[in-house]
Protein backbone atom coordinates (compact mmCIF):
# COMPACT_ATOMS: atom_id res chain seq x y z
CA UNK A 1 18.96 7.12 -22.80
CA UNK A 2 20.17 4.40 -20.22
CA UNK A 3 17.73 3.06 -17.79
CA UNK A 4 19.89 4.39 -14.84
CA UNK A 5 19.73 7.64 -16.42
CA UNK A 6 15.61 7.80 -16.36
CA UNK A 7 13.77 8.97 -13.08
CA UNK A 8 11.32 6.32 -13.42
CA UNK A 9 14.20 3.19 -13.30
CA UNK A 10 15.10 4.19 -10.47
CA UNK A 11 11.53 4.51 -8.47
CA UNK A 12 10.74 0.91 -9.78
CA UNK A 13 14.02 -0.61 -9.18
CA UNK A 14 13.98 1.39 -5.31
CA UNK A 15 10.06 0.31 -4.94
CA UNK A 16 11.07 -3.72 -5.94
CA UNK A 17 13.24 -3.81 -3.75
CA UNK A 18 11.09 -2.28 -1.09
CA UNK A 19 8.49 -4.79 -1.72
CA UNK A 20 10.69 -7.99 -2.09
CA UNK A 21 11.72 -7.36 1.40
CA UNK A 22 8.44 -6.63 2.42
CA UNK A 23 7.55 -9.92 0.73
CA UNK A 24 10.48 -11.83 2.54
CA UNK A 25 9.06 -10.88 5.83
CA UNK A 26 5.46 -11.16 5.37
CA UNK A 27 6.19 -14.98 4.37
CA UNK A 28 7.27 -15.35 7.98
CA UNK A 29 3.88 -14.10 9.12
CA UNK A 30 2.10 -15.94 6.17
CA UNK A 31 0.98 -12.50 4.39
CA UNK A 32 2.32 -11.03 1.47
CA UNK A 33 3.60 -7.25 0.66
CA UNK A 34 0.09 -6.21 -0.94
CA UNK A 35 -2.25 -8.41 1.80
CA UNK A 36 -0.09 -6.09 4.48
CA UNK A 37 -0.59 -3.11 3.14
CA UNK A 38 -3.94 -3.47 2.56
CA UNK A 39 -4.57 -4.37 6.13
CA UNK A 40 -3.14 -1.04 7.36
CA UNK A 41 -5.37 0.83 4.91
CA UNK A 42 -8.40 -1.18 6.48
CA UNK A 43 -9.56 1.36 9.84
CA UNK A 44 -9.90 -0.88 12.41
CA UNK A 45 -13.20 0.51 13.81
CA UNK A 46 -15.01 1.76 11.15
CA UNK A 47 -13.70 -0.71 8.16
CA UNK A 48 -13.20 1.16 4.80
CA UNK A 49 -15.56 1.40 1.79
CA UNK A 50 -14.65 -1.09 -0.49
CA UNK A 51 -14.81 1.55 -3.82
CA UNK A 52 -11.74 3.27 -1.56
CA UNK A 53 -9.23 0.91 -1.24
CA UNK A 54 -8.15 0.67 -4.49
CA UNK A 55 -7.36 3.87 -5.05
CA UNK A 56 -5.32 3.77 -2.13
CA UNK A 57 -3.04 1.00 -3.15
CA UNK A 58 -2.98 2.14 -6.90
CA UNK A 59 -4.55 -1.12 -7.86
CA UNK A 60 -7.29 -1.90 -10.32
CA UNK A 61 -10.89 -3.32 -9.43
CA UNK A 62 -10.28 -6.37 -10.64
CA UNK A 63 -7.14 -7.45 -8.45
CA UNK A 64 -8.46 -6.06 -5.69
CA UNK A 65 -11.45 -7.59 -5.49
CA UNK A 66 -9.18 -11.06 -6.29
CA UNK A 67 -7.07 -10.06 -3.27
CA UNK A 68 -9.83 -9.35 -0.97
CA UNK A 69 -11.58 -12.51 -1.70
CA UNK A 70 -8.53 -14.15 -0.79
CA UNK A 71 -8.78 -11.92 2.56
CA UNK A 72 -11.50 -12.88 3.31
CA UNK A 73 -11.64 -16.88 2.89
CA UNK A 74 -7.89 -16.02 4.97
CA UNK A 75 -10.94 -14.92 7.50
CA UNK A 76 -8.56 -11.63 7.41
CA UNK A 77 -11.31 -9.42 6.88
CA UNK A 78 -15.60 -9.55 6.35
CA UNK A 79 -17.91 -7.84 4.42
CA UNK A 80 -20.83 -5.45 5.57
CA UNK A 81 -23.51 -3.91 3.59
CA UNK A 82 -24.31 -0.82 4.17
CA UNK A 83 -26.73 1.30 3.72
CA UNK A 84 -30.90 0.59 2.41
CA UNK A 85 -29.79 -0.30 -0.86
CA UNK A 86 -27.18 -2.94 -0.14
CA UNK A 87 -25.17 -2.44 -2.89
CA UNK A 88 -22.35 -0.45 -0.98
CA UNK A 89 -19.97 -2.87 0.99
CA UNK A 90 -17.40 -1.96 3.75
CA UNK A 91 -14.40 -4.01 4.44
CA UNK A 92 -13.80 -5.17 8.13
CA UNK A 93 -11.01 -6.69 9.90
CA UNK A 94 -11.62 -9.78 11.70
CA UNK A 95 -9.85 -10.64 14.91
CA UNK A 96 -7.13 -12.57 12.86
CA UNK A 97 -6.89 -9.59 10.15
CA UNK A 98 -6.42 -6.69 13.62
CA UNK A 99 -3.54 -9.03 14.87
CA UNK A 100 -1.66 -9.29 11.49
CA UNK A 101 -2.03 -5.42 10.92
CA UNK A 102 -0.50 -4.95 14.46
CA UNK A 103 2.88 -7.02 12.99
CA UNK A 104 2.52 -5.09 9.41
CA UNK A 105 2.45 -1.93 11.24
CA UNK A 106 5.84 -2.98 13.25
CA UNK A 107 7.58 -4.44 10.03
CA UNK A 108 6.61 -0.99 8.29
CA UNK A 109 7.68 1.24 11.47
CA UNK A 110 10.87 -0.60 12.00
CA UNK A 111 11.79 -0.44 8.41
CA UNK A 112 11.18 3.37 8.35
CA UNK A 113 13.18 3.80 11.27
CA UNK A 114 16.26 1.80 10.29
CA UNK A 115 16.22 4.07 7.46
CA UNK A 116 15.77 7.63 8.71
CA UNK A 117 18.18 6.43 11.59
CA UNK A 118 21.06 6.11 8.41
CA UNK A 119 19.62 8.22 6.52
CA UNK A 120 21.51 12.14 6.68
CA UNK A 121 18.55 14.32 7.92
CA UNK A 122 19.16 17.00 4.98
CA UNK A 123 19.54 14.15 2.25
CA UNK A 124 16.74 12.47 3.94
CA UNK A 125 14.49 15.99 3.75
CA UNK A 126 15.76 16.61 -0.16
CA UNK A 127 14.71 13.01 -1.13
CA UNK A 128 11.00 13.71 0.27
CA UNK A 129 10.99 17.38 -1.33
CA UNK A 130 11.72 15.35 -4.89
CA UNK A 131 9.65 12.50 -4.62
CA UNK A 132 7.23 15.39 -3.95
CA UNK A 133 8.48 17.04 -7.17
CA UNK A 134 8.18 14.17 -9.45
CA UNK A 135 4.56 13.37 -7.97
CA UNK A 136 3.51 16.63 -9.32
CA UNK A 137 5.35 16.76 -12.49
CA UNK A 138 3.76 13.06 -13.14
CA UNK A 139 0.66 14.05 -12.68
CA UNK A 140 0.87 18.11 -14.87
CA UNK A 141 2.47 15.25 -17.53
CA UNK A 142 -0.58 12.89 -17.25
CA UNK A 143 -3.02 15.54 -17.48
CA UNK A 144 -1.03 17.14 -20.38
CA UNK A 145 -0.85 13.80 -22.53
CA UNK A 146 -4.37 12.78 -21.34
CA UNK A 147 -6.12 15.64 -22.48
């Protein structure tokens, strides 16, 4: 089997690209891809447990809490215990970290748009109804090799 004839070459290859360009343009705003996207994960009023973020990027522990460190002495973002026990933590935004998700949020909006605006609504409807399909397959594979 040739890597352009795999489902999974062509998600990474798509996603690299994705996130070079994200990259390219987050250099302008002295962020990166990941920093950016962790930002708009980040609710700007009530912060975010740190144990949740994670998740939500697909990341491990261990580069997170790398990244946010880096966040933080960026003074992109504090930490707050919460809590009596003080051993839960939520992630803030500081005033710097709010005005650099405002221009993630654009870069991300304006990207989307360019490409739903080229995009043929009925190709653009059957790419989301497979990307759907091969989330659920992945997973009904994982849990079938996992067992």
């Amino acid at each position: 089997m040739k890597p352009a004839e795999t489902v999974d070459y062509h998600v990474k290859f798509l996603w690299h690209s994705i996130s070079n360009l994200y990259n390219q343009i987050a250099q302008e705003f002295d962020l990166t891809q990941a920093t950016g996207y962790a930002l708009l994960n980040i609710d700007s009023t009530q912060g975010i447990a740190a144990t949740r973020i994670a998740p939500l990027m697909g990341m491990k522990a261990t580069s997170l809490s790398r990244m946010l460190k880096k966040m933080e002495s960026d003074d992109l973002i504090y930490k707050k215990k919460c809590g009596n026990d003080g051993r839960s933590v939520k992630i803030h935004l500081t005033k710097k970290g709010e005005e650099k998700k405002k221009i993630a949020r654009k870069v991300v909006i304006e990207f989307n748009e360019y490409m739903i605006d080229r995009i043929d609504k009925s190709d653009l409807k059957k790419y989301f109804d497979t990307m759907q399909s091969i989330t659920e397959i992945t997973e009904e594979y994982k849990n079938l090799k996992l067992k």
